[in-house]
Protein backbone atom coordinates (compact mmCIF):
# COMPACT_ATOMS: atom_id res chain seq x y z
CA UNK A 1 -112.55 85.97 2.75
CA UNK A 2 -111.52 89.72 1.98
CA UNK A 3 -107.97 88.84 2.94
CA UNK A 4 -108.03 85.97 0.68
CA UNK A 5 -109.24 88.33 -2.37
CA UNK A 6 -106.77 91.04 -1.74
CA UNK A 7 -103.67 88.37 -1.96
CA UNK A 8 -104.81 86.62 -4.79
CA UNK A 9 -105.38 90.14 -6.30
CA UNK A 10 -101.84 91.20 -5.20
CA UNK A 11 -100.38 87.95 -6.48
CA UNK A 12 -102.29 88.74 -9.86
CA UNK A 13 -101.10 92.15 -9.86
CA UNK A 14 -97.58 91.45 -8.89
CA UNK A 15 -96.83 88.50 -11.65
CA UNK A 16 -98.68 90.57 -14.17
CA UNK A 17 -96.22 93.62 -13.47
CA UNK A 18 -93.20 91.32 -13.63
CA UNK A 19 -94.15 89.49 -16.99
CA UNK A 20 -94.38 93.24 -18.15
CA UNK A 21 -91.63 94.57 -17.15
CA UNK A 22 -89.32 91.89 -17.66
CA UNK A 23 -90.31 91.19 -21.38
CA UNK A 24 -89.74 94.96 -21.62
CA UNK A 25 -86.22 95.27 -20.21
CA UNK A 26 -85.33 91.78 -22.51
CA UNK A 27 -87.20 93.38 -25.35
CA UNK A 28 -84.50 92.20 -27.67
CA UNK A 29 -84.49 89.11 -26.83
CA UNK A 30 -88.57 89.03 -26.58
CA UNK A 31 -89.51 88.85 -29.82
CA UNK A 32 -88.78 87.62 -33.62
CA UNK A 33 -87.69 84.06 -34.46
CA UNK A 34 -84.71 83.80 -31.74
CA UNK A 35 -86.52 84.87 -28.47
CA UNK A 36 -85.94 83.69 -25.25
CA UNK A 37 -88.29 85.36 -23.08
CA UNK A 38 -86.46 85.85 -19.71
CA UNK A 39 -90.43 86.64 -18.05
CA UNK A 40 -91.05 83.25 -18.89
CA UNK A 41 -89.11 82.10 -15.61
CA UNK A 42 -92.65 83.07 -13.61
CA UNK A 43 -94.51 79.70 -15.85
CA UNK A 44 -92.34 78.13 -12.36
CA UNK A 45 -94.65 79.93 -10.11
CA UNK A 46 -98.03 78.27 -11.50
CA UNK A 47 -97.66 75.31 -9.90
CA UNK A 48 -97.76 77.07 -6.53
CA UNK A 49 -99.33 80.35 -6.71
CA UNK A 50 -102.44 78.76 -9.32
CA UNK A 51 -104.85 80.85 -10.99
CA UNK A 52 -103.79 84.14 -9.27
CA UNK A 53 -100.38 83.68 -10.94
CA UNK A 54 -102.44 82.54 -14.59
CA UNK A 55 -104.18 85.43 -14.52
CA UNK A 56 -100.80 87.44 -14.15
CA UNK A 57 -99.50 85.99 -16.60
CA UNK A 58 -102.33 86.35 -19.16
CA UNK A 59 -102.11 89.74 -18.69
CA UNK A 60 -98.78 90.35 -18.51
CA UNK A 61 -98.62 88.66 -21.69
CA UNK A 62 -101.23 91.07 -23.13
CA UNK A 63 -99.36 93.94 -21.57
CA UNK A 64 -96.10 93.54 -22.74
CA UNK A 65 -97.40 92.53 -26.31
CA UNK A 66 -98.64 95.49 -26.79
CA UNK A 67 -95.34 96.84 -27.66
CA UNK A 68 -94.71 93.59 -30.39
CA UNK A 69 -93.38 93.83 -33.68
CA UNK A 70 -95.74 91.19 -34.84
CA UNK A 71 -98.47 94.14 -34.24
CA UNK A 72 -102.35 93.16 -33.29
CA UNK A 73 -101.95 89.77 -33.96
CA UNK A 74 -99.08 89.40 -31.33
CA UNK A 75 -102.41 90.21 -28.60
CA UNK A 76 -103.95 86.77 -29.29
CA UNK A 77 -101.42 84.96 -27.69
CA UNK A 78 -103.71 85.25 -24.11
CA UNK A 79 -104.88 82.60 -25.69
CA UNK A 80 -102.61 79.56 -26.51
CA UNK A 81 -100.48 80.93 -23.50
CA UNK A 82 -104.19 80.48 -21.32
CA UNK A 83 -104.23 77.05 -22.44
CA UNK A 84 -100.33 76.48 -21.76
CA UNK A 85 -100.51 77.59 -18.25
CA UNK A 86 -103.96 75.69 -17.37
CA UNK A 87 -101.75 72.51 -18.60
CA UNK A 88 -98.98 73.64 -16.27
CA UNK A 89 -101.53 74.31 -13.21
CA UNK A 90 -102.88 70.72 -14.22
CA UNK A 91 -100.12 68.94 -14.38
CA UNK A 92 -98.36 70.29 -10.92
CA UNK A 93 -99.27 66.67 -9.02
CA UNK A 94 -97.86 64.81 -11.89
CA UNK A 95 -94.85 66.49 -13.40
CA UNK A 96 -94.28 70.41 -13.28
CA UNK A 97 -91.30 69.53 -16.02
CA UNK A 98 -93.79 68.23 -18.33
CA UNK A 99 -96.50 70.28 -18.08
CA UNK A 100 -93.55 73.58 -18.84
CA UNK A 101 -92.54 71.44 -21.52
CA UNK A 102 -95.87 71.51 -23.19
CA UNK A 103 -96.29 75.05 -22.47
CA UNK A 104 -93.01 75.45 -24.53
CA UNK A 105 -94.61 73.02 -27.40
CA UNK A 106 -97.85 75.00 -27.60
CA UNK A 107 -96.31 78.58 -27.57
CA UNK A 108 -93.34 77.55 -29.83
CA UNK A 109 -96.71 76.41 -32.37
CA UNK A 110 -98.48 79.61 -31.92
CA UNK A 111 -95.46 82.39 -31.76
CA UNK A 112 -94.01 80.15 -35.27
CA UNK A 113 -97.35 80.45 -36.85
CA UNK A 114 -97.78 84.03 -35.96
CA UNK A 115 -93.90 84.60 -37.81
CA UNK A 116 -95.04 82.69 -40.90
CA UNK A 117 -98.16 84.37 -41.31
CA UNK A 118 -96.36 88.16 -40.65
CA UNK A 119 -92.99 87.82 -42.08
CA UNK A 120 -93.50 84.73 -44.22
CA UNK A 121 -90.64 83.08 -42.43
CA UNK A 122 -90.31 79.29 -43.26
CA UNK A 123 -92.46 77.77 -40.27
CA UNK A 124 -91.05 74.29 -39.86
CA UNK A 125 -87.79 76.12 -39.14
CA UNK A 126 -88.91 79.18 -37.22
CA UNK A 127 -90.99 76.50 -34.67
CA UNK A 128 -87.28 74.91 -33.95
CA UNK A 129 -85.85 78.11 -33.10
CA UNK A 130 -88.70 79.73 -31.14
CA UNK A 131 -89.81 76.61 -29.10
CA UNK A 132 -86.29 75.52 -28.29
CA UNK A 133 -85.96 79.47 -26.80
CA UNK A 134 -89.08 79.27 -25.21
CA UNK A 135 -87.93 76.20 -23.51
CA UNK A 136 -84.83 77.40 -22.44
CA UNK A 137 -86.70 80.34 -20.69
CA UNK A 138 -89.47 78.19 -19.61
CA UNK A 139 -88.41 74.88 -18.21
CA UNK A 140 -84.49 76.04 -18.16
CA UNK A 141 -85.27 78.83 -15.83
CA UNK A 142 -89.09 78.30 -14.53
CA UNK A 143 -88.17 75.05 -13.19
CA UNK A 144 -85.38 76.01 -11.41
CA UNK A 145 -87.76 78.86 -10.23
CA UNK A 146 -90.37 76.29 -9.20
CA UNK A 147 -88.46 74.01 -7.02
CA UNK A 148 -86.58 77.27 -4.87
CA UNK A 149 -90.07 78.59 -4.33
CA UNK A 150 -91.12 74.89 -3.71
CA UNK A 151 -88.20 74.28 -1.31
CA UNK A 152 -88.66 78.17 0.29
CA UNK A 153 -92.35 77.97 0.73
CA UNK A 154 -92.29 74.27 2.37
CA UNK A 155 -95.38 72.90 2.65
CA UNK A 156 -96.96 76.21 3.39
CA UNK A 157 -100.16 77.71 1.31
CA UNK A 158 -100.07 80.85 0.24
């Protein structure tokens, strides 16, 4: 049982660093209307690593937006990208592509509606350009992420 906390713990603490760090070496490319966040490759782990890997995520997510243009507001998106991953976790019997497809539906929504509502940018418009690079990070590279950790791992449980 205590071996089974401390790697879900280190699996927590290990994606959350990652998201961090990665969103804060890509910082230009993080943020605004044309973002493709390169952290989003880890949405590929969910499938396999489950809720150790959401939590990571969540708060890498809150980590890394601490440092967003888009200010307090920017430190809500736990939430939609909560929901995303749960859909992702969800979905991993199913279809892993889907379910990082969504993701990238329900964060382009939320990261559009956070522009508009900052910098009055045109939201039809900013949701094409910020879910289309959220989907390039997210299902271009997290997929590709999923199946070598899928094909590396084997049937094992981590």
């Amino acid at each position: 049982m205590e071996n089974i906390k401390s790697k879900n713990l280190a699996i927590t603490a290990i994606i959350a660093t990652l998201y961090s760090v990665l969103v804060y070496v890509f910082s230009p490319i993080s943020f605004q209307m044309v973002q493709i966040r390169v952290a989003n490759a880890l949405m590929g782990l969910i499938p396999i690593l489950g809720v150790p890997a959401i939590i990571g995520v969540v708060l890498g997510v809150f980590i890394a937006n601490l440092v967003s243009p888009l200010g307090f507001i920017d430190l809500l998106s736990v939430a939609p990208t909560f929901i995303g991953l749960t859909i992702i976790y969800k979905l991993r019997n199913y279809s892993v592509l889907l379910g990082l497809a969504i993701y990238s539906i329900i964060l382009g929504a939320w990261v559009s509606f956070m522009l508009w509502y900052v910098f009055k940018i045109p939201y039809v418009e900013c949701f094409i350009y910020v879910t289309v690079g959220i989907a390039m990070a997210t299902v271009g590279l997290g997929y590709p992420v999923y199946k070598t950790f899928k094909r590396i791992l084997g049937g094992c449980k981590l």
